[in-house]
C-alpha atoms as a PDB file:
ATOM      1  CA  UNK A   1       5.161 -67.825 -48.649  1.00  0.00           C
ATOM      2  CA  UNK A   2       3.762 -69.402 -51.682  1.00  0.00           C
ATOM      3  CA  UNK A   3       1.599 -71.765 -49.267  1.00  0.00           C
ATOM      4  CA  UNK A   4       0.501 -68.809 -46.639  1.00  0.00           C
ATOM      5  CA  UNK A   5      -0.665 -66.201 -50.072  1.00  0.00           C
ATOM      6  CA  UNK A   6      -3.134 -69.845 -51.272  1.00  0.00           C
ATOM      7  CA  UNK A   7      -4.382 -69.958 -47.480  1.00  0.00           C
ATOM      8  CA  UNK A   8      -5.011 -66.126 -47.150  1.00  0.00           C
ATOM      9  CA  UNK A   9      -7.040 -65.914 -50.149  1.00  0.00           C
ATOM     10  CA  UNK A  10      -4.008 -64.065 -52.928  1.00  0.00           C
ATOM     11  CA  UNK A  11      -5.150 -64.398 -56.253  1.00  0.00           C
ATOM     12  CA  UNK A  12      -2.838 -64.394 -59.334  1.00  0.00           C
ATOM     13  CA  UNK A  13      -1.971 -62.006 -61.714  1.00  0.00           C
ATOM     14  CA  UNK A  14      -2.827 -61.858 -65.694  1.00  0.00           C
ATOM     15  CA  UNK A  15      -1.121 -61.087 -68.663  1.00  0.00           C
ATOM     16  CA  UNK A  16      -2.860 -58.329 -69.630  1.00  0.00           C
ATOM     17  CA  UNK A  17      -0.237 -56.664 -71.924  1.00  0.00           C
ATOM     18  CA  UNK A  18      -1.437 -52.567 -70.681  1.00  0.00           C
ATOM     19  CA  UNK A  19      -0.282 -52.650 -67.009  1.00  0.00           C
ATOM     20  CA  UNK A  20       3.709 -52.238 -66.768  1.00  0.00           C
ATOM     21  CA  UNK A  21       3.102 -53.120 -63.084  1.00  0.00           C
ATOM     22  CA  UNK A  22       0.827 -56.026 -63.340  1.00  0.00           C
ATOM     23  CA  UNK A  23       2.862 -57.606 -66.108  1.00  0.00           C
ATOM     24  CA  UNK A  24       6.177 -57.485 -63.430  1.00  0.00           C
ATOM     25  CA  UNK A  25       3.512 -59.380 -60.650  1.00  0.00           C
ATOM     26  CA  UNK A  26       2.706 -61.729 -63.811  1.00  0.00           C
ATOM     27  CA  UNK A  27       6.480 -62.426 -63.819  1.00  0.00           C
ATOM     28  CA  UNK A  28       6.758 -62.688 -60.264  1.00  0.00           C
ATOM     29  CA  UNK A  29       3.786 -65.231 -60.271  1.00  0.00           C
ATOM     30  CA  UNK A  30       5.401 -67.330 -63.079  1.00  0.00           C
ATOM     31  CA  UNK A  31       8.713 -67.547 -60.912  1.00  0.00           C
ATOM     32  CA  UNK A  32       6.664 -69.794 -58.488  1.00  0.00           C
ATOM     33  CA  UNK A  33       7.787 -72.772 -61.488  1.00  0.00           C
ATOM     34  CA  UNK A  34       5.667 -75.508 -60.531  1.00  0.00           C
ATOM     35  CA  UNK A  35       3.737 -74.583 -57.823  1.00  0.00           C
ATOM     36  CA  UNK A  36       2.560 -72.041 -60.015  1.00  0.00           C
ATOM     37  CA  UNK A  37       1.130 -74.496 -62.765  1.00  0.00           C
ATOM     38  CA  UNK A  38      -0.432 -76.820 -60.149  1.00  0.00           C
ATOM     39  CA  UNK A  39      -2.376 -74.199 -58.589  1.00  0.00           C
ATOM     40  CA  UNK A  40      -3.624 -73.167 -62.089  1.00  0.00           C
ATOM     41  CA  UNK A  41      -4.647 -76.542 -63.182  1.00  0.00           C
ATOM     42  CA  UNK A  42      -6.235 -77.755 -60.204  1.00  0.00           C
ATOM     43  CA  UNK A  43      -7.841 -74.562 -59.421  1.00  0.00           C
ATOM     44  CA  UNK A  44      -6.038 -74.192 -55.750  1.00  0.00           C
ATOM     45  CA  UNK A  45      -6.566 -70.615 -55.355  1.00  0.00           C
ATOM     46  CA  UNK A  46      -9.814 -70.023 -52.886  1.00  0.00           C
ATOM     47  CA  UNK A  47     -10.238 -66.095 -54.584  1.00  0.00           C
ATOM     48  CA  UNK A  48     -12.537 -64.309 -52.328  1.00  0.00           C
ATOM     49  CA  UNK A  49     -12.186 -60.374 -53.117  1.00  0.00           C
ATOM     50  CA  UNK A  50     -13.766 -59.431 -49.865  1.00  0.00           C
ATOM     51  CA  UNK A  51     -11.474 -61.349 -47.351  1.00  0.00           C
ATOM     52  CA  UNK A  52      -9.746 -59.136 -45.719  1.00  0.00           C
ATOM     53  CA  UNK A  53      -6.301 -60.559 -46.282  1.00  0.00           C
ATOM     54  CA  UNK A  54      -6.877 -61.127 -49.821  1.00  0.00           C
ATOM     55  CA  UNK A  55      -4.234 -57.977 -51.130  1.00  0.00           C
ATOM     56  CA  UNK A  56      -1.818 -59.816 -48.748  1.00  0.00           C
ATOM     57  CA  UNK A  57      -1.910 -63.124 -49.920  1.00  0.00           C
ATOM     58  CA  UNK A  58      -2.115 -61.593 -53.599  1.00  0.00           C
ATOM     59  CA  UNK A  59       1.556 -59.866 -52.889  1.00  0.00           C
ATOM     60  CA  UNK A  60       2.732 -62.832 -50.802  1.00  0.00           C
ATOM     61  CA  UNK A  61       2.374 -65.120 -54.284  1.00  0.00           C
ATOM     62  CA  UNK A  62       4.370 -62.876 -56.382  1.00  0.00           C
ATOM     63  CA  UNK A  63       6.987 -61.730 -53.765  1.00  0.00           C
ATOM     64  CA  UNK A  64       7.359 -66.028 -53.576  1.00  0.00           C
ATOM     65  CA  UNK A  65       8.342 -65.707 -57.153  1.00  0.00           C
ATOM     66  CA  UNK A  66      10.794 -63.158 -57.039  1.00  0.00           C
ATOM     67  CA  UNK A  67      12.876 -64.552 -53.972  1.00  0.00           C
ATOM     68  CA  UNK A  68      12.433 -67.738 -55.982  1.00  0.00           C
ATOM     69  CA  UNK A  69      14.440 -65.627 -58.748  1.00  0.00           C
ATOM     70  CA  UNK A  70      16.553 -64.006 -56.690  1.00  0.00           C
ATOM     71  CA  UNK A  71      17.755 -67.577 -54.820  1.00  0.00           C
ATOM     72  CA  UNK A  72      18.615 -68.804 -58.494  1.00  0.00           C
ATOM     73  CA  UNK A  73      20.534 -65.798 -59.834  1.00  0.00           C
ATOM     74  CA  UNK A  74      22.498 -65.897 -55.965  1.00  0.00           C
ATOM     75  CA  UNK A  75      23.197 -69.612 -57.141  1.00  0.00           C
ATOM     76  CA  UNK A  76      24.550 -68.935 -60.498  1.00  0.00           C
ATOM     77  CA  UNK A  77      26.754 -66.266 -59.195  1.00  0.00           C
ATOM     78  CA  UNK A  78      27.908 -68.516 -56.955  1.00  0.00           C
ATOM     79  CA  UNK A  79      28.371 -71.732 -59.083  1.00  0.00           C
ATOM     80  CA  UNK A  80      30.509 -68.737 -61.758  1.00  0.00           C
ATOM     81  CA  UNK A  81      32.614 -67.979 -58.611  1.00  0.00           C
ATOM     82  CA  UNK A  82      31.285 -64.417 -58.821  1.00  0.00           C
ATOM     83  CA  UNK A  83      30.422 -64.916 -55.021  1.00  0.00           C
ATOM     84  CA  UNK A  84      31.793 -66.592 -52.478  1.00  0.00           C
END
């Protein structure tokens, strides 16, 4: 997903401290770990606001982080023997 929301034109989110819901899509981005700094640093993302797919590939990069999240908590409840 993370891959597919770079190729489609997404666009990270920014801490910008007023938006409650654009401060969850920061920590959605952020749970993307590495991938997340690379892209950053390199300048990976290929931003163009009037793509048609760019709202899709902005919601693909933070939904990548939250199943990203979501795998690790399902791992520690697993490793706890919370889950089978």
């Amino acid at each position: 997903m993370f891959i597919v929301g770079l190729l489609i034109h997404g666009r990270f989110f920014e801490d910008t401290g007023g938006n409650p819901l654009a401060l969850l899509a920061y920590f959605g981005d952020l749970g993307n770990g590495i991938l997340f700094i690379i892209a950053k640093k390199f300048s990976l993302l290929n931003i163009d606001f009037s793509a048609s797919t760019f709202e899709y590939g902005t919601a693909y990069l933070a939904t990548s982080g939250f199943l990203n999240f979501m795998v690790a908590i399902n791992a520690y409840d697993i490793a706890k023997g919370k889950k089978k």
